[in-house]
C-alpha atoms as a PDB file:
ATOM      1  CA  UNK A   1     -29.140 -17.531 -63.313  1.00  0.00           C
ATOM      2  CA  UNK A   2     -27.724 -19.359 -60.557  1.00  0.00           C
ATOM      3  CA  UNK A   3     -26.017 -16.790 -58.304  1.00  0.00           C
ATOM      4  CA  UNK A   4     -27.326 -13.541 -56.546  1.00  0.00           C
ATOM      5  CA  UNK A   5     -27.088  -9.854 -57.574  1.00  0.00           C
ATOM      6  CA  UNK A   6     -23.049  -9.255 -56.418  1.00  0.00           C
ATOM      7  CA  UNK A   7     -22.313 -11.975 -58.020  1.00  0.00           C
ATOM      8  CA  UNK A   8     -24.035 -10.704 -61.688  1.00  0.00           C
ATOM      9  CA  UNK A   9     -22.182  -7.375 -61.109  1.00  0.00           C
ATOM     10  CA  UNK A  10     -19.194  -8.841 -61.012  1.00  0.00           C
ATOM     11  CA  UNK A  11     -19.543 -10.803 -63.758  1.00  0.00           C
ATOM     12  CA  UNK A  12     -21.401  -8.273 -65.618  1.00  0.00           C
ATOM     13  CA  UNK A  13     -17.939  -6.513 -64.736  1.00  0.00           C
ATOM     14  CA  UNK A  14     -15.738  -8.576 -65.985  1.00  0.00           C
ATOM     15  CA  UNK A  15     -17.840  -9.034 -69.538  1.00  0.00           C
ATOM     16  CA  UNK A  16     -18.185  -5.437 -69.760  1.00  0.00           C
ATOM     17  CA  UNK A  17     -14.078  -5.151 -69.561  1.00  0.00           C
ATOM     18  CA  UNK A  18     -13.456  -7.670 -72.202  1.00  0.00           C
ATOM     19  CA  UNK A  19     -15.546  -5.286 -74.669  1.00  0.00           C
ATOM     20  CA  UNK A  20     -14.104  -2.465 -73.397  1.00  0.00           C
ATOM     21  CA  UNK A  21     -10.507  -4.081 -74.522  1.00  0.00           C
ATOM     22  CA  UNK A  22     -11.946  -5.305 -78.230  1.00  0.00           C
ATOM     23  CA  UNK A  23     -13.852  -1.780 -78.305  1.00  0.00           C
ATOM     24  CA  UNK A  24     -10.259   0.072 -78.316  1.00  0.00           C
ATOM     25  CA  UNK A  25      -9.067  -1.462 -81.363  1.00  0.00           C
ATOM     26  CA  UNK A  26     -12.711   0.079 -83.278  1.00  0.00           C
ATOM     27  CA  UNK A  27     -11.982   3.020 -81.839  1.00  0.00           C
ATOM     28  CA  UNK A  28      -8.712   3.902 -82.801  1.00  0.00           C
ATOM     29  CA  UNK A  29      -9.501   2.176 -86.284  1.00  0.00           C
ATOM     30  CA  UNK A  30     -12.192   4.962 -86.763  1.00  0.00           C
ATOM     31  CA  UNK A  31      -9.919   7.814 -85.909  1.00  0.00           C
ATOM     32  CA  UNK A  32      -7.129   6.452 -88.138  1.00  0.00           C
ATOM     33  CA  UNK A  33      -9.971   6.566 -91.076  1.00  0.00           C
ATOM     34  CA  UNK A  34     -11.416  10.071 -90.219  1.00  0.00           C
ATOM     35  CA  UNK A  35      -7.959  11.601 -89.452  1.00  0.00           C
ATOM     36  CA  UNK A  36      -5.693   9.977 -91.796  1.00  0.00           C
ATOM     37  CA  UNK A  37      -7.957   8.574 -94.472  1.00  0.00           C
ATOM     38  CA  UNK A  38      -6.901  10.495 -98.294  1.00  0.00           C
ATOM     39  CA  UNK A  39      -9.185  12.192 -99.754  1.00  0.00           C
ATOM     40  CA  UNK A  40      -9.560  13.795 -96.203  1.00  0.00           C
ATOM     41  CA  UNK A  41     -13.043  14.880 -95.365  1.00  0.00           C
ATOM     42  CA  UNK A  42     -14.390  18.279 -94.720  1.00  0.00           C
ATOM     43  CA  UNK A  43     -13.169  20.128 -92.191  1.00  0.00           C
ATOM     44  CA  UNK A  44     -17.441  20.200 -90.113  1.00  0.00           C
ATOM     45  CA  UNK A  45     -18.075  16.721 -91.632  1.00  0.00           C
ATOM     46  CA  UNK A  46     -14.610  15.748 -89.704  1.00  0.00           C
ATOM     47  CA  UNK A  47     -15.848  16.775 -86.270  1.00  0.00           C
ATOM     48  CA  UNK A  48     -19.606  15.774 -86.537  1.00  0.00           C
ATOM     49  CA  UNK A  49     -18.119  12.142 -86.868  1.00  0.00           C
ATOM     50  CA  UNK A  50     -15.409  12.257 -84.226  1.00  0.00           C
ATOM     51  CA  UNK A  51     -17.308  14.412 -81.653  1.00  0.00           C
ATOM     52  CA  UNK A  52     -19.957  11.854 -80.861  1.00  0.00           C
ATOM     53  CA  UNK A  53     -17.171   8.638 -81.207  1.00  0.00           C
ATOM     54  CA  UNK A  54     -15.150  10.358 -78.684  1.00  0.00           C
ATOM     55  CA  UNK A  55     -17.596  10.903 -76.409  1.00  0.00           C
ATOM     56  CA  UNK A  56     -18.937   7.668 -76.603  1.00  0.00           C
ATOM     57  CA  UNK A  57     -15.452   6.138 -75.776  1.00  0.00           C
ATOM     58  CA  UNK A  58     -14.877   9.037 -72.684  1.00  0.00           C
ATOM     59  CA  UNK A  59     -18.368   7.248 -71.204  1.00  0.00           C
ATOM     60  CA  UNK A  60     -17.682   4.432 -71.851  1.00  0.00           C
ATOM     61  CA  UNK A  61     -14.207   4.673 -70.623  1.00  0.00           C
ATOM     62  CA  UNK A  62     -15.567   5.893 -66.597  1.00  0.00           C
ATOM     63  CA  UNK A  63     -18.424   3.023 -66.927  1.00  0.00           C
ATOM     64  CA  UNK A  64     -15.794   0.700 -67.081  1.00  0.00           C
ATOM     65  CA  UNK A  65     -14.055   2.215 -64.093  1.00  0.00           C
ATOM     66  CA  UNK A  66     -16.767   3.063 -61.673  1.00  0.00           C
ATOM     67  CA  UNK A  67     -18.020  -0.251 -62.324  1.00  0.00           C
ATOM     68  CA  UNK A  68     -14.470  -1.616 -61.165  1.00  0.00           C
ATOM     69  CA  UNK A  69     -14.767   0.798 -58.113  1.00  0.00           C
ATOM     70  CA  UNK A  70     -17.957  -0.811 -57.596  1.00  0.00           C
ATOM     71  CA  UNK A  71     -16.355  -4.043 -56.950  1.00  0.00           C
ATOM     72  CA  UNK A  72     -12.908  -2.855 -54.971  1.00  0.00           C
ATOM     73  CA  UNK A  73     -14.606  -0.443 -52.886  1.00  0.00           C
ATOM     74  CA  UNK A  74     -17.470  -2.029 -51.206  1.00  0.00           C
ATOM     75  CA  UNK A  75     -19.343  -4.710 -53.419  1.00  0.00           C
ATOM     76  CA  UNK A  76     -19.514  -7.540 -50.724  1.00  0.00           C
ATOM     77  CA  UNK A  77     -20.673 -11.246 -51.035  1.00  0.00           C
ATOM     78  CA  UNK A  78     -21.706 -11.013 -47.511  1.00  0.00           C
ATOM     79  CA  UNK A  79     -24.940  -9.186 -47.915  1.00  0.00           C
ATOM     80  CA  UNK A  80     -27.921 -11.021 -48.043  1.00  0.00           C
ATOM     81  CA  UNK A  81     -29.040 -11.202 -52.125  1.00  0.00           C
ATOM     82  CA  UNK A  82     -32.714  -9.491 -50.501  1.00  0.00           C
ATOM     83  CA  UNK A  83     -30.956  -6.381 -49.314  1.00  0.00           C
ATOM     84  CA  UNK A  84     -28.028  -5.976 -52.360  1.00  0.00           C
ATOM     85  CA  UNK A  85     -29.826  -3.861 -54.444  1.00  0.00           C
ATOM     86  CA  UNK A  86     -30.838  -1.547 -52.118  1.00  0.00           C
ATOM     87  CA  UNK A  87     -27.489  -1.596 -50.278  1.00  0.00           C
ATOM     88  CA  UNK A  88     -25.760  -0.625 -53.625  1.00  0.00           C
ATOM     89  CA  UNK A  89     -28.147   2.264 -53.991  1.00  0.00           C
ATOM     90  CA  UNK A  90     -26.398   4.362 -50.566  1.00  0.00           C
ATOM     91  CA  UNK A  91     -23.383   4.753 -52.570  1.00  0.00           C
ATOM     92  CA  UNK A  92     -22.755   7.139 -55.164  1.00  0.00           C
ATOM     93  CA  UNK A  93     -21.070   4.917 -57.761  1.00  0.00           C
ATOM     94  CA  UNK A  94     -24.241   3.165 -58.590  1.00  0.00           C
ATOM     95  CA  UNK A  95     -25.668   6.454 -59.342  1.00  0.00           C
ATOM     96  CA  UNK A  96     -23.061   7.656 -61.611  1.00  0.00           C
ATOM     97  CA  UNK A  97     -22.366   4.123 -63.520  1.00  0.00           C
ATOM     98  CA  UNK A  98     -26.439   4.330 -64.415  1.00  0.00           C
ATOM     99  CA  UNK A  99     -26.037   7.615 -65.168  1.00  0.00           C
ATOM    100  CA  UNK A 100     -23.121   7.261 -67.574  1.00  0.00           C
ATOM    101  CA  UNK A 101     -25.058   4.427 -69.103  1.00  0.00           C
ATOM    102  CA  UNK A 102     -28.345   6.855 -69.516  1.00  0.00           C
ATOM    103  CA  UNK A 103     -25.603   9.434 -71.519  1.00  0.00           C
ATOM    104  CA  UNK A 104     -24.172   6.049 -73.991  1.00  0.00           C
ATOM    105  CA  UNK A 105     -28.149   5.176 -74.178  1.00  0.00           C
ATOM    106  CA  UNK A 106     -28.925   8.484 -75.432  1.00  0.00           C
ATOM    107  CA  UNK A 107     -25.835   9.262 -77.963  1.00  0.00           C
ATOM    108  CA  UNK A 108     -25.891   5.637 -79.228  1.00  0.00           C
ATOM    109  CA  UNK A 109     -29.703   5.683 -79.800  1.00  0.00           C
ATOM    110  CA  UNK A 110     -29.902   9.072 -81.405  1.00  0.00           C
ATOM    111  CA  UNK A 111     -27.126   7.775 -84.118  1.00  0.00           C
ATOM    112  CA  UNK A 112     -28.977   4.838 -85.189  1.00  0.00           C
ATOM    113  CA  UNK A 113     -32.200   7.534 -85.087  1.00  0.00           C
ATOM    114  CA  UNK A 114     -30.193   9.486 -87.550  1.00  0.00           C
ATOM    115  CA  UNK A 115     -29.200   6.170 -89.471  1.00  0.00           C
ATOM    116  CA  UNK A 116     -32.293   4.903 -90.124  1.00  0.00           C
ATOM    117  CA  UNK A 117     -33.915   8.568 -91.161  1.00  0.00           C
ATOM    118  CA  UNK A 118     -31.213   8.139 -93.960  1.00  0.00           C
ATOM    119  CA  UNK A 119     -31.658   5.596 -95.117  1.00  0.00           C
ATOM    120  CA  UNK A 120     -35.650   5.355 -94.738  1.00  0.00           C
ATOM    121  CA  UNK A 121     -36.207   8.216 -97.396  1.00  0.00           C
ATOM    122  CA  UNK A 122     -39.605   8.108 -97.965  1.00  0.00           C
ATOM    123  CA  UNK A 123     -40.783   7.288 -94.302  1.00  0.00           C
ATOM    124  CA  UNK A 124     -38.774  10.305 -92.670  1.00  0.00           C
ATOM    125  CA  UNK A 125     -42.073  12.138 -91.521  1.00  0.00           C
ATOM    126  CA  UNK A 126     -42.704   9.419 -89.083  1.00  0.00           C
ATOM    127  CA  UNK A 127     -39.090   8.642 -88.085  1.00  0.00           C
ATOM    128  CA  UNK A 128     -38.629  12.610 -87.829  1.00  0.00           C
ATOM    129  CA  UNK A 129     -41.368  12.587 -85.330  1.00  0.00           C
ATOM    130  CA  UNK A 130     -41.865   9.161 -83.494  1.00  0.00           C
ATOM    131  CA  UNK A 131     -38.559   7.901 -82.057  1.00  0.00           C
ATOM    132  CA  UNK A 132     -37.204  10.858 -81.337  1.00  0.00           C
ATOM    133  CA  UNK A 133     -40.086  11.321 -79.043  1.00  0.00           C
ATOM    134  CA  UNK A 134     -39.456   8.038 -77.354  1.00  0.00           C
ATOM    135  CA  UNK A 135     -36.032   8.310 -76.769  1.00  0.00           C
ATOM    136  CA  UNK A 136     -37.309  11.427 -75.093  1.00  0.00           C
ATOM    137  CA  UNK A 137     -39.420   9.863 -72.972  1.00  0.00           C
ATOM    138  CA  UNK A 138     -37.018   7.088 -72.521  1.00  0.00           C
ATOM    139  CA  UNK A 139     -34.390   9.616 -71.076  1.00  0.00           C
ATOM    140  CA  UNK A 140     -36.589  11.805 -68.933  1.00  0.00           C
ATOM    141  CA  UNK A 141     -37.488   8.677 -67.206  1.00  0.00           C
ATOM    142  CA  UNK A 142     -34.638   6.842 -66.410  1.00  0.00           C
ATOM    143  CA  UNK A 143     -32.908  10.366 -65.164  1.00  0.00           C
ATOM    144  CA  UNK A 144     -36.450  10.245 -62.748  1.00  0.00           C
ATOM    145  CA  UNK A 145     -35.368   6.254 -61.840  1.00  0.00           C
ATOM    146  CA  UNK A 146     -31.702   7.211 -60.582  1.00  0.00           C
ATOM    147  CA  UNK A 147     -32.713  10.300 -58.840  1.00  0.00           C
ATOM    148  CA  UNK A 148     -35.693   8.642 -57.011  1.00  0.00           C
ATOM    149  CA  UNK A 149     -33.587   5.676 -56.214  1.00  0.00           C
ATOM    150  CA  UNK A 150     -30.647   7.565 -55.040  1.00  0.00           C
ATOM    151  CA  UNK A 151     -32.411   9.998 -52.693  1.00  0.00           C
ATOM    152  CA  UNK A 152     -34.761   6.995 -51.166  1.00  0.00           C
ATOM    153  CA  UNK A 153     -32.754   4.027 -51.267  1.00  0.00           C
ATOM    154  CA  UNK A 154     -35.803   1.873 -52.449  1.00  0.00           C
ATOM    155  CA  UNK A 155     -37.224   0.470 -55.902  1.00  0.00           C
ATOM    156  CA  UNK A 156     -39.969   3.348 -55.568  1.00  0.00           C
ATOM    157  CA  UNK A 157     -38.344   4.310 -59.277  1.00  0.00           C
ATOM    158  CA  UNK A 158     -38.825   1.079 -60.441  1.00  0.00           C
ATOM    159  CA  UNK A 159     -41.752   1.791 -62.375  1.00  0.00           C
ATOM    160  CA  UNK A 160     -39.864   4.880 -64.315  1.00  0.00           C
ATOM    161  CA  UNK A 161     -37.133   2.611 -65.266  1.00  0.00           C
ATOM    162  CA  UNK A 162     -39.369  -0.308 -66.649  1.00  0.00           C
ATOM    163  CA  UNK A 163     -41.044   2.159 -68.862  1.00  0.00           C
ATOM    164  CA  UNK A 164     -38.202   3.589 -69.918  1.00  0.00           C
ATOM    165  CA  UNK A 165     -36.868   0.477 -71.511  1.00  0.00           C
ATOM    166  CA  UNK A 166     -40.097  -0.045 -73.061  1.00  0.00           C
ATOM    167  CA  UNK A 167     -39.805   3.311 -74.450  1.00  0.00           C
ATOM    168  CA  UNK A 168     -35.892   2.721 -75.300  1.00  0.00           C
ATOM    169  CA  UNK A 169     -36.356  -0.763 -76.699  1.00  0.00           C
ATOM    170  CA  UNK A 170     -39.406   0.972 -78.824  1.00  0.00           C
ATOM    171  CA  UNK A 171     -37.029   3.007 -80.576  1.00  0.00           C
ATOM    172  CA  UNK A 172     -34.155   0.563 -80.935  1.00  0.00           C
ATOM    173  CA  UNK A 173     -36.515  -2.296 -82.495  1.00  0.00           C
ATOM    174  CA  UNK A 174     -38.354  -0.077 -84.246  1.00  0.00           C
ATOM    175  CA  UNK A 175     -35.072   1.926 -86.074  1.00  0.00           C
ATOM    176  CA  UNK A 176     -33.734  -1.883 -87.090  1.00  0.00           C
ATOM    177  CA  UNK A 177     -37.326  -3.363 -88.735  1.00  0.00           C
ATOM    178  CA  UNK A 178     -37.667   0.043 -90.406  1.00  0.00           C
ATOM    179  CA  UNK A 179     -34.132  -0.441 -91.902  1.00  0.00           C
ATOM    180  CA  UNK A 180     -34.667  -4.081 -93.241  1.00  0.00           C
ATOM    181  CA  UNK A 181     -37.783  -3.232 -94.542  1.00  0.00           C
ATOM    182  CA  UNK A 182     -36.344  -0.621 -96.822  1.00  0.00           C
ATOM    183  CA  UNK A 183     -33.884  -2.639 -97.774  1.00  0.00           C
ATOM    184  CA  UNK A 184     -36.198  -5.437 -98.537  1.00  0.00           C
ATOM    185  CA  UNK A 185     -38.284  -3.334-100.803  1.00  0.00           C
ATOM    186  CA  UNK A 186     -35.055  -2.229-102.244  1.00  0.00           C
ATOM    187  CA  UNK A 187     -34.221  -5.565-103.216  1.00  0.00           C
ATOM    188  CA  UNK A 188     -37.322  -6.315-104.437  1.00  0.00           C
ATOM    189  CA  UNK A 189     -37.279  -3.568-106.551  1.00  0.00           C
ATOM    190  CA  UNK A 190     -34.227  -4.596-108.175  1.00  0.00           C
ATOM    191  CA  UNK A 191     -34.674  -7.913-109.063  1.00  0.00           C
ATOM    192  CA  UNK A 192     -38.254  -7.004-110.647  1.00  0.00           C
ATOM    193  CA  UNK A 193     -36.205  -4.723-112.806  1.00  0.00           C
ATOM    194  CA  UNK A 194     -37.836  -1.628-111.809  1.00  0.00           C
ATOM    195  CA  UNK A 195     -34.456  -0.151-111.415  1.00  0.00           C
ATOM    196  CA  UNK A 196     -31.996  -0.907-114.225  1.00  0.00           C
ATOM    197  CA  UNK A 197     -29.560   2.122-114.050  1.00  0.00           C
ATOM    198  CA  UNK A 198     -29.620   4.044-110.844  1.00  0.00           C
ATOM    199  CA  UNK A 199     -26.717   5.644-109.056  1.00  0.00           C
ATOM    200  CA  UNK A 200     -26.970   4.978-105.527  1.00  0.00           C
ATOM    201  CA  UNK A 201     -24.626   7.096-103.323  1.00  0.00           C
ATOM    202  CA  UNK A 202     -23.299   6.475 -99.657  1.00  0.00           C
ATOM    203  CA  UNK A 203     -26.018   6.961 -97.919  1.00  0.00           C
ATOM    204  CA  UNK A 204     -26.775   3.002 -97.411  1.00  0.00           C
ATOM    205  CA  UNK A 205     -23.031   2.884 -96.492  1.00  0.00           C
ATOM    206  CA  UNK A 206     -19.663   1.226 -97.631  1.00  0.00           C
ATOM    207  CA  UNK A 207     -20.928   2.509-101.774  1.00  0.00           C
ATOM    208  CA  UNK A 208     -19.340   4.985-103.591  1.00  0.00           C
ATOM    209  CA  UNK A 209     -20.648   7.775-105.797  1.00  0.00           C
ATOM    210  CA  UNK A 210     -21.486   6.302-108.843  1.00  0.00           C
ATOM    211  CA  UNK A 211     -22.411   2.844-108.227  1.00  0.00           C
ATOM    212  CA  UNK A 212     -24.942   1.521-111.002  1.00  0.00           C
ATOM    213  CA  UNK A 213     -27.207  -0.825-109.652  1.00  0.00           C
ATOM    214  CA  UNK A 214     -28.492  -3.448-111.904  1.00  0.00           C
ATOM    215  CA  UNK A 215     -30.404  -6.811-111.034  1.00  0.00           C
ATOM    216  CA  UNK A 216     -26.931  -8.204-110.568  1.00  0.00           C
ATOM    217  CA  UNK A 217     -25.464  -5.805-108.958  1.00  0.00           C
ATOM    218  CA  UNK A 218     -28.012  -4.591-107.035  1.00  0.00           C
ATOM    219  CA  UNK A 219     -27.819  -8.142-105.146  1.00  0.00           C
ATOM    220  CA  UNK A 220     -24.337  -7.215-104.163  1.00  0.00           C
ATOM    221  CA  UNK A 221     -25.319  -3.715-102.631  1.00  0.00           C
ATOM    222  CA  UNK A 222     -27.927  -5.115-100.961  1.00  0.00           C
ATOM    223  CA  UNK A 223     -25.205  -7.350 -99.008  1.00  0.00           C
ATOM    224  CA  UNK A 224     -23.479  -4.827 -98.082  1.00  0.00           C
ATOM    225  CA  UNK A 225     -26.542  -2.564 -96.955  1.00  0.00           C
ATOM    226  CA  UNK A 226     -27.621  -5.420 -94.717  1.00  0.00           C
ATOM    227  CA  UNK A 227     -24.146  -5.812 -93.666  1.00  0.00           C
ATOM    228  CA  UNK A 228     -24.163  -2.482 -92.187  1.00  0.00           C
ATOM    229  CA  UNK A 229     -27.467  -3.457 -90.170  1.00  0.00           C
ATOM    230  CA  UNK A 230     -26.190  -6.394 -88.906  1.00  0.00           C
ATOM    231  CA  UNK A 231     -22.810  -4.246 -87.731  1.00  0.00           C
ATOM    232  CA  UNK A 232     -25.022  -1.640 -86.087  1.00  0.00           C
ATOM    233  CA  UNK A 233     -28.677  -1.820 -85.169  1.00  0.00           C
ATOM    234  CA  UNK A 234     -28.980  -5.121 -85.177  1.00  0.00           C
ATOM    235  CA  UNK A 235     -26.092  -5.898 -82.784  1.00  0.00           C
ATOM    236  CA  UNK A 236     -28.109  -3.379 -80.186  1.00  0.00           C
ATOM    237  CA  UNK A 237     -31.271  -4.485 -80.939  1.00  0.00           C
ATOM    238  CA  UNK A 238     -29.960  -7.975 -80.017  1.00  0.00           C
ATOM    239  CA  UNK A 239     -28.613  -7.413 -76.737  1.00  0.00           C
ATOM    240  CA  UNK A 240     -31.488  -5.072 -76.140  1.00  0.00           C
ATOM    241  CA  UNK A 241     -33.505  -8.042 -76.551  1.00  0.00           C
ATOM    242  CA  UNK A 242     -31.998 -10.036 -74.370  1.00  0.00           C
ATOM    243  CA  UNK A 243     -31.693  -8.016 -71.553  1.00  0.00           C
ATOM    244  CA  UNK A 244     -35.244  -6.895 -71.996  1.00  0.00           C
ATOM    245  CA  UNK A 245     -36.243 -10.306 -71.494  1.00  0.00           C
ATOM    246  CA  UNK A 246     -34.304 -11.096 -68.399  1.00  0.00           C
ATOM    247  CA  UNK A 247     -35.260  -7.782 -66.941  1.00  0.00           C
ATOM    248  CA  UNK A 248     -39.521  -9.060 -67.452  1.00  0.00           C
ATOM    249  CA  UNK A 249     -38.621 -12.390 -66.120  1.00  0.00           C
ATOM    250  CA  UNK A 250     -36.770 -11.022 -63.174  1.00  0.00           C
ATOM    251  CA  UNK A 251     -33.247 -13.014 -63.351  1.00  0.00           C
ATOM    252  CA  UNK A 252     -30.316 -11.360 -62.430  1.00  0.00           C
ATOM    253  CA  UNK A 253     -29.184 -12.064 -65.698  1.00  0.00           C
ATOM    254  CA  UNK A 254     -30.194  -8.838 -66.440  1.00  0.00           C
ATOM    255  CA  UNK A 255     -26.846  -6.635 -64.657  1.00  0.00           C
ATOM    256  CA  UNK A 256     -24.708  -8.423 -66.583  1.00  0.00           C
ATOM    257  CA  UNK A 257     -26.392  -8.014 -69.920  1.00  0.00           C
ATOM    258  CA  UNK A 258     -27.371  -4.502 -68.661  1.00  0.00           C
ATOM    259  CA  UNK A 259     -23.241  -3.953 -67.880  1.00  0.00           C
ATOM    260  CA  UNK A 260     -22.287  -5.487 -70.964  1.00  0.00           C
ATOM    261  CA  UNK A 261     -24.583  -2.918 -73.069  1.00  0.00           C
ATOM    262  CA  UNK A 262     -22.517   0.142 -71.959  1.00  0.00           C
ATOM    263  CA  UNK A 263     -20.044  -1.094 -74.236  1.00  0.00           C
ATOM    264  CA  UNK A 264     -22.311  -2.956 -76.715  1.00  0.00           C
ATOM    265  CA  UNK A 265     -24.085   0.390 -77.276  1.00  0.00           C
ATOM    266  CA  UNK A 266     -20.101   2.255 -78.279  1.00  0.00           C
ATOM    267  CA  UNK A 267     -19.348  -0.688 -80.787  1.00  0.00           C
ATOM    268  CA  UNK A 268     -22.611  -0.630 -82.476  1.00  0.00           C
ATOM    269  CA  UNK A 269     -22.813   3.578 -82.804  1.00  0.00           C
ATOM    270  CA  UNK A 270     -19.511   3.267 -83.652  1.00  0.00           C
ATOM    271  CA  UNK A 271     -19.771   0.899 -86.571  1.00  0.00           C
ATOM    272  CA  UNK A 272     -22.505   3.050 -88.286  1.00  0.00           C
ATOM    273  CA  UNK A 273     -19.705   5.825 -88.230  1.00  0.00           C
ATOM    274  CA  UNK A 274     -17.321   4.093 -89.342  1.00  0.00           C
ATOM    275  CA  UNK A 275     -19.135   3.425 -92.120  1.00  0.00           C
ATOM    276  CA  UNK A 276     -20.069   6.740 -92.688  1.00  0.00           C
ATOM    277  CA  UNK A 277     -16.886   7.797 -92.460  1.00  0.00           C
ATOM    278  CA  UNK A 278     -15.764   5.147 -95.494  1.00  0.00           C
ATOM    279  CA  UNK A 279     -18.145   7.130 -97.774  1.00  0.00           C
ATOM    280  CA  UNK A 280     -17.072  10.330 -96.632  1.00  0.00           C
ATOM    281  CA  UNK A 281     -15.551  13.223 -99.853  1.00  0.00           C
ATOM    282  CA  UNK A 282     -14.611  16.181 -99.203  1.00  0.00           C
ATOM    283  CA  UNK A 283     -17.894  17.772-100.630  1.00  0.00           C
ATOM    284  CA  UNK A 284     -19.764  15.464 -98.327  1.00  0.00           C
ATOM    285  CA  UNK A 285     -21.606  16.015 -95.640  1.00  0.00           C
ATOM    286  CA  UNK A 286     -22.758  13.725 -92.833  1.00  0.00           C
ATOM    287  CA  UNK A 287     -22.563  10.469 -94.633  1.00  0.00           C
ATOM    288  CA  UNK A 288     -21.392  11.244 -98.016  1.00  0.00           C
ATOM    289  CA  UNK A 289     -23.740  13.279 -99.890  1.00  0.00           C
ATOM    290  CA  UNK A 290     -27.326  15.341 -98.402  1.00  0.00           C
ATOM    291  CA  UNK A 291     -29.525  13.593-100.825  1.00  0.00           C
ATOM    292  CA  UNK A 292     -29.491   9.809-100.818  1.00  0.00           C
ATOM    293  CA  UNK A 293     -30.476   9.779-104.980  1.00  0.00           C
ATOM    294  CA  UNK A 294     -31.656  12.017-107.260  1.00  0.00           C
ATOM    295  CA  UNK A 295     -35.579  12.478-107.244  1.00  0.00           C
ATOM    296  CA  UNK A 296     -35.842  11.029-110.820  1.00  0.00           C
ATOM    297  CA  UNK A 297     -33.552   7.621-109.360  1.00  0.00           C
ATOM    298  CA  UNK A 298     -35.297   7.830-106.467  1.00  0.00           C
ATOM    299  CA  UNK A 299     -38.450   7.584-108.284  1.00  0.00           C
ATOM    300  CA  UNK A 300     -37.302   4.782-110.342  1.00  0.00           C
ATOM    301  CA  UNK A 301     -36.259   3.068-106.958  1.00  0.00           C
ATOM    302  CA  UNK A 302     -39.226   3.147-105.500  1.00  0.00           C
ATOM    303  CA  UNK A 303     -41.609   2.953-107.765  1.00  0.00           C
ATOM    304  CA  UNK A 304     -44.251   0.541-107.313  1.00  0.00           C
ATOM    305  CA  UNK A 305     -43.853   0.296-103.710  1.00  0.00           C
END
């Protein structure tokens, strides 16, 4: 990109705001269907929706406004580009903006976790076990990154941070293809005619209790399972991707997808729960129901496979 790292941040600034503004809209959207929404849900499957959306928008709230502080305060277009990232490093905005963004990382990553080990019945052993152990890893690092860059005003963190967005991207990526594959064999499934009459509840999102899924049909819940990856982990897993591949190729490119993320992250998390919150009764429990079929429709689902 043609212009040096002030620059980026203040047009990764200025991005990031724009979301922000469309973000508010989602967000009061979602409360309006968990709070107002007849039937209402339960009272603990209310809260386990709202707590994480609201603290999502809270952090992603003070991102946006340390990162304007970051520009009124003492962002300057006078510093050489060499010395900019190590100049923004002596203040303590830049530790708390990367901080906040670790805190979104971690929330909006563990919902699509929890996403994808709904919908991916039969693989739950490994998604139980393997991203959850990256996004571990993922967090532990980049809290090592801030500190070490804080306290010594260099890039000595540098390596920390790079492996943490391997580790991050790992569990992003990995959440999505495990999603579409599912879905995929799903489809399959259906149009081979392995599964004539099987009630599919909400767990793939936006289908009611009930739903009998034929060949023809099935093509039609299909659409709007894929619909729900494509308005959550695929949006993330997008951006992720591009900022990952700035970040390798060293183009400061990479603040302003990196500051645009913050709020990327909120929309996509809070999409999934929106969503969730659409298939939500009042005998329901995260997303609608604890078991995503019954074991004999599951069988018939998957059978084959």
């Amino acid at each position: 990109m043609g212009f040096g790292y002030y620059q980026a941040v203040l047009v990764g600034v200025w991005l990031e705001t724009l979301i922000y503004a469309l973000y508010i809209p989602l967000f009061v959207t979602f409360l309006w269907i968990v709070l107002r929404r007849k039937p209402a849900p339960a009272s603990g499957a209310k809260w386990t929706l709202l707590a994480p959306v609201i603290l999502l928008f809270v952090l992603a709230t003070m991102h946006v406004g340390v990162g304007l502080r970051r520009i009124i305060r003492h962002e300057s277009l006078k510093t050489p580009d060499s010395m900019a990232w190590q100049e923004a490093w002596t203040y303590w905005e830049y530790a708390v903006s990367e901080a906040i963004y670790v805190a979104i990382s971690f929330i909006g990553n563990s919902i699509v976790i929890y996403r994808c080990y709904l919908v991916c019945v039969r693989w739950n052993w490994v998604i139980m076990w393997t991203p959850p152990l990256f996004l571990a890893g993922s967090t532990g690092l980049f809290i090592y990154a801030i500190y070490e860059n804080y306290h010594s005003h260099t890039e000595y963190g540098g390596w920390a941070a790079f492996l943490g967005w391997i580790f991050s991207y790992t569990v992003i990526f990995t959440c999505t293809l495990f999603m579409l594959y599912r879905i995929w064999r799903l489809n399959r499934s259906m149009r081979l005619g392995r599964s004539t009459r099987v009630q599919i509840l909400s767990r793939l999102g936006g289908l009611d209790a009930g739903t009998e899924v034929g060949v023809g049909s099935g093509s039609r819940g299909v659409l709007r399972a894929l619909a729900v990856i494509v308005e959550s982990a695929a949006i993330y897993a997008v951006s992720a991707t591009l900022f990952f591949g700035f970040y390798i190729a060293g183009l400061d490119a990479e603040t302003v997808i990196y500051l645009a993320n913050a709020q990327i992250i909120t929309i996509a998390s809070t999409l999934i729960l929106v969503r969730a919150a659409l298939g939500l009764t009042p005998m329901s429990g995260w997303v609608g129901t604890s078991d995503w079929a019954d074991s004999q429709g599951e069988a018939l689902v998957t059978r084959g496979e």
